[in-house]
C-alpha atoms as a PDB file:
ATOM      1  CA  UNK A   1     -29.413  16.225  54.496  1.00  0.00           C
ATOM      2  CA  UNK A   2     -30.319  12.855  54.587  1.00  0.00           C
ATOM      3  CA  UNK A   3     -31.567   9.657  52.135  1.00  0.00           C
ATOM      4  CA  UNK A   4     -34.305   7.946  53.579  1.00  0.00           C
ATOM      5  CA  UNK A   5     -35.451   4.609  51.922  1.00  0.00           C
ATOM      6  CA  UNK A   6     -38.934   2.848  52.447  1.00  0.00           C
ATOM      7  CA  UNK A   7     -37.931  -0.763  53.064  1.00  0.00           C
ATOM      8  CA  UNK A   8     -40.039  -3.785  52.693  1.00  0.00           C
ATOM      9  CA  UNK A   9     -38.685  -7.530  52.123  1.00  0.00           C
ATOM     10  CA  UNK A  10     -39.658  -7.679  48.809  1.00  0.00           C
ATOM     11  CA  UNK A  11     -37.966  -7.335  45.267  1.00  0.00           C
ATOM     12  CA  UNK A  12     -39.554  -3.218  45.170  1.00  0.00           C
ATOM     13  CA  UNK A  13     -37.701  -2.522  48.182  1.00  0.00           C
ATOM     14  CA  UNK A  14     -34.244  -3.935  47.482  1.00  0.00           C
ATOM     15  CA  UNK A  15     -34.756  -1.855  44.511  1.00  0.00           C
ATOM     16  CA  UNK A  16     -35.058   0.777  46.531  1.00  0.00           C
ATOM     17  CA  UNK A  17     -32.429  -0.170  48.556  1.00  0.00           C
ATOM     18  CA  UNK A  18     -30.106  -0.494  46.314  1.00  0.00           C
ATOM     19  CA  UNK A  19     -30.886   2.902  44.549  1.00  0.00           C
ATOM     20  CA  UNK A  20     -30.368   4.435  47.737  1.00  0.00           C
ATOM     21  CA  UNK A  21     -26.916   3.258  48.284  1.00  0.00           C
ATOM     22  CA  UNK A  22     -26.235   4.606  44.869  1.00  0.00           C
ATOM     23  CA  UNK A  23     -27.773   7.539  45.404  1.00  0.00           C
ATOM     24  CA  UNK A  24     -25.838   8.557  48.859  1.00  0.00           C
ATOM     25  CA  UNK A  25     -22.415   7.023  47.579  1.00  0.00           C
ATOM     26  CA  UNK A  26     -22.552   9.393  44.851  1.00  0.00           C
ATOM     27  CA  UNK A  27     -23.281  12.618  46.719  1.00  0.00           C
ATOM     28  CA  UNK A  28     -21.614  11.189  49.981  1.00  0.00           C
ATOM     29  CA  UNK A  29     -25.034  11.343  52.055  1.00  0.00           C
ATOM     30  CA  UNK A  30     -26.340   9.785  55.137  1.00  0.00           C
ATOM     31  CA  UNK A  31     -28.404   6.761  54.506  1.00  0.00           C
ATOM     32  CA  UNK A  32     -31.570   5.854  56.419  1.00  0.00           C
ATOM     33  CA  UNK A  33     -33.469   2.489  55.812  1.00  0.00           C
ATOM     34  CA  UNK A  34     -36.811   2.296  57.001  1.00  0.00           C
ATOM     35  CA  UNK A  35     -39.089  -0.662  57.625  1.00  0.00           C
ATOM     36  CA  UNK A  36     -42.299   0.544  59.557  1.00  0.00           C
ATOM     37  CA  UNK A  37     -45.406  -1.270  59.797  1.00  0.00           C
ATOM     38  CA  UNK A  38     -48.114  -0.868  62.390  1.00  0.00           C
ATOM     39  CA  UNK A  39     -47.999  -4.497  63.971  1.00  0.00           C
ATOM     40  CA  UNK A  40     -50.696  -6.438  65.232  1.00  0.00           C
ATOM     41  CA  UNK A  41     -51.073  -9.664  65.530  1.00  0.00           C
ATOM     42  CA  UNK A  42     -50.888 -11.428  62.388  1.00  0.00           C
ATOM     43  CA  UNK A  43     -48.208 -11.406  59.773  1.00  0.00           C
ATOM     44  CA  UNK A  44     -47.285  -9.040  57.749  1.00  0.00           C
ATOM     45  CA  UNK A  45     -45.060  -8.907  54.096  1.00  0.00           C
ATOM     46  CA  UNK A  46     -43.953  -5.653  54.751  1.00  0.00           C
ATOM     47  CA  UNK A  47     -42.232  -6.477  58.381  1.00  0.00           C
ATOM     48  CA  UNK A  48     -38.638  -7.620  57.792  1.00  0.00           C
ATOM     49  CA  UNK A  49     -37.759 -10.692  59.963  1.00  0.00           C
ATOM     50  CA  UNK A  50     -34.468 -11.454  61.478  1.00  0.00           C
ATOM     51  CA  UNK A  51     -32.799 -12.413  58.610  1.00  0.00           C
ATOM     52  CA  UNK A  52     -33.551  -9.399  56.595  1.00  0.00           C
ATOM     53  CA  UNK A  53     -32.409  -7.015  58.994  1.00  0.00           C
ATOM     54  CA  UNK A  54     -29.455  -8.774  59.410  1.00  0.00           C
ATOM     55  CA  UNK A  55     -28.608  -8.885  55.993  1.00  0.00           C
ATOM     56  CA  UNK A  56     -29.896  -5.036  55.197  1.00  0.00           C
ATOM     57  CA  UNK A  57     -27.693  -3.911  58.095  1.00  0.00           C
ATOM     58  CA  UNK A  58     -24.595  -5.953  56.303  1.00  0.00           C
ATOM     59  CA  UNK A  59     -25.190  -4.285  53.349  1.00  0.00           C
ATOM     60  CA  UNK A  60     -25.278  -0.981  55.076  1.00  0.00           C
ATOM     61  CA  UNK A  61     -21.895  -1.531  57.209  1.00  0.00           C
ATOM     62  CA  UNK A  62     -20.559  -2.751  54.030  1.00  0.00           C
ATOM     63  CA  UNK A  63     -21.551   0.620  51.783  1.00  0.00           C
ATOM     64  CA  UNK A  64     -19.032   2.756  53.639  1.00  0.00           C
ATOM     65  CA  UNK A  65     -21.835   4.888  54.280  1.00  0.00           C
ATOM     66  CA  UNK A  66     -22.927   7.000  57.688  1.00  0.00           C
ATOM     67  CA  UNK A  67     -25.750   4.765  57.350  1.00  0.00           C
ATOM     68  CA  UNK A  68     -28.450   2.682  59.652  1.00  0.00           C
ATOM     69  CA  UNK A  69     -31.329   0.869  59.884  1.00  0.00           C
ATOM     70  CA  UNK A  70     -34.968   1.657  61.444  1.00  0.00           C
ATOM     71  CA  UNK A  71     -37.519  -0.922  62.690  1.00  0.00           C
ATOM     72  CA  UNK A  72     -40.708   0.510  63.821  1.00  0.00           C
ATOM     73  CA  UNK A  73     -43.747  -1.417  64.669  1.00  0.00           C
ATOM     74  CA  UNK A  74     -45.340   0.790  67.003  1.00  0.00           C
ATOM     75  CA  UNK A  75     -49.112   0.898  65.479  1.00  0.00           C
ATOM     76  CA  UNK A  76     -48.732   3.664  63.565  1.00  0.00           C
ATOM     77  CA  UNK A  77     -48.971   3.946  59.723  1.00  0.00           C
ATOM     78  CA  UNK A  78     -45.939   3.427  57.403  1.00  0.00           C
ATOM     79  CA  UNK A  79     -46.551   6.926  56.192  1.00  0.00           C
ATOM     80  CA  UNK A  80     -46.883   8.934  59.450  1.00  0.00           C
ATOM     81  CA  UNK A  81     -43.320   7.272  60.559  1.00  0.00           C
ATOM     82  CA  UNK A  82     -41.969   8.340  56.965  1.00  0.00           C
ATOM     83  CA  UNK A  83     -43.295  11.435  57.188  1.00  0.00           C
ATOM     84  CA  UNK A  84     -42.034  12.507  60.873  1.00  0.00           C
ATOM     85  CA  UNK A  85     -38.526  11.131  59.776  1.00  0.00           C
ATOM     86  CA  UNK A  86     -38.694  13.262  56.797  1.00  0.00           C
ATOM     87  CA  UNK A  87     -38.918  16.399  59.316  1.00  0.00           C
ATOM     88  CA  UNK A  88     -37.000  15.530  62.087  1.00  0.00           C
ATOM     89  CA  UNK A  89     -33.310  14.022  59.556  1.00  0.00           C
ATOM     90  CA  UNK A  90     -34.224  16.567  57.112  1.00  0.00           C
ATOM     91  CA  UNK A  91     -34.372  14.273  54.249  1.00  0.00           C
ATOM     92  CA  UNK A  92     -32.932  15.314  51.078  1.00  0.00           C
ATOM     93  CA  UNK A  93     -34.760  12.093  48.801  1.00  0.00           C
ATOM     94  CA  UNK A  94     -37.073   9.318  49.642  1.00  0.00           C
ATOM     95  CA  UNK A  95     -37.098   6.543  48.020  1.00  0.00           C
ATOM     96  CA  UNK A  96     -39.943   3.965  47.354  1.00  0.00           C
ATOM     97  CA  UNK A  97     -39.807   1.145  45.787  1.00  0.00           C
ATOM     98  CA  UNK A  98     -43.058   0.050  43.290  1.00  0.00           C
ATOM     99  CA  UNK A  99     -44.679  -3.402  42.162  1.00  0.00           C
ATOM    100  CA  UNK A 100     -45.085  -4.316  38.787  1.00  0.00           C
ATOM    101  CA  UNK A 101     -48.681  -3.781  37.975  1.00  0.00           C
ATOM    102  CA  UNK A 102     -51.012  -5.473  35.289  1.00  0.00           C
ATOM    103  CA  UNK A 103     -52.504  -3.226  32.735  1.00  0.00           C
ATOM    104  CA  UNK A 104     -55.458  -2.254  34.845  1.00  0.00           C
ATOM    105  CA  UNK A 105     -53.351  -2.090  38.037  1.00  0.00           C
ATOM    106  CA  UNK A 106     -51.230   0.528  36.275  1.00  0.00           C
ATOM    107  CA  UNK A 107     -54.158   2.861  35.910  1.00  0.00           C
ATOM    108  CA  UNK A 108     -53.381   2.986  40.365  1.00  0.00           C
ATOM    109  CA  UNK A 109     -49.797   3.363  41.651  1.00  0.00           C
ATOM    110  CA  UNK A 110     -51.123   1.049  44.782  1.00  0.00           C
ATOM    111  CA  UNK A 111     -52.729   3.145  47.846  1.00  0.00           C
ATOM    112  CA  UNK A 112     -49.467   3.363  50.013  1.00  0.00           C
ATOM    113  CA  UNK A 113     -47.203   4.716  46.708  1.00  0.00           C
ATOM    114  CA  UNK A 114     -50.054   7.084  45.716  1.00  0.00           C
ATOM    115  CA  UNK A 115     -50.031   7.982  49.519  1.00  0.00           C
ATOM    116  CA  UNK A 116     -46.804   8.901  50.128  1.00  0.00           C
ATOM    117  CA  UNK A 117     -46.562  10.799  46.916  1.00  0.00           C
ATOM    118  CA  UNK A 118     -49.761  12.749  47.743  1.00  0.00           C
ATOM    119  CA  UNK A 119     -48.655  13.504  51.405  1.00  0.00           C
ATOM    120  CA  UNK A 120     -44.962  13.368  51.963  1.00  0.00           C
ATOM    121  CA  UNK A 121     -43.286  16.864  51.480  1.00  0.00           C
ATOM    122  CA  UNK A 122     -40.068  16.146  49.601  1.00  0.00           C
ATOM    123  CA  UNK A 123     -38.772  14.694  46.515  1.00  0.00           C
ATOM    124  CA  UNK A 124     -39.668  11.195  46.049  1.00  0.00           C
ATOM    125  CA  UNK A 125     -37.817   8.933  43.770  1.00  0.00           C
ATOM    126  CA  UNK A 126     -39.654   5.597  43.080  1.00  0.00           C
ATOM    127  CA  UNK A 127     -37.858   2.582  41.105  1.00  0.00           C
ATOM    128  CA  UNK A 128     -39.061  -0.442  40.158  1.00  0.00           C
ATOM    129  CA  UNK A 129     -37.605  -3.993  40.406  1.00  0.00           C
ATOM    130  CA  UNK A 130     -36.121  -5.619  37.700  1.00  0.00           C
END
């Protein structure tokens, strides 16, 4: 069984992050870190540059962990890549991280969160940052 997180450079997904460390220390788990976007040409927030893969795969040789770190930007949805890994590693927990949300905005969880809890197939832990 394995821990997959759902990275994105942000503050939600070095909460996630971080809870997955936790999460695999404590039940002495493989760790898999995600970042998957589909690509294109213009920027995108949820691609982690240079730097942040370098530093999330620090953190990772650092946790003691059987752990590593996926980049995909291959044109395909966040969510299909998640869910195919969630098949083929036999993942044990995902974990997502979520944005804080204004009143209204909490009404929605945010199409990708509401997403992956509607489609992915197994238990889904979602923090939020601090």
């Amino acid at each position: 069984m394995t821990v997959l997180v759902a990275y994105v450079p942000r503050p939600e997904g070095q909460a996630a992050l971080d809870k997955g460390i936790e999460y695999a220390k404590e039940r002495n788990l493989p760790l898999l870190v995600v970042n998957a976007t589909p690509g294109g040409s213009g920027d995108d927030p949820a691609r982690a540059d240079v730097q942040d893969v370098e530093r999330v795969e620090q953190l990772l040789a650092n946790s003691g962990l059987k752990a590593e770190f996926k980049q995909f930007v291959r044109g395909r949805n966040a969510i299909d890549e998640i869910a195919e890994l969630v098949d083929l590693r036999q993942v044990s927990l995902l974990v997502i991280g979520l944005r804080r949300r204004s009143p209204v905005g909490k009404l929605l969880l945010g199409s990708m969160a509401q997403e992956i809890l509607l489609t992915i197939s197994c238990p889904i832990l979602a923090v939020k940052a601090d």
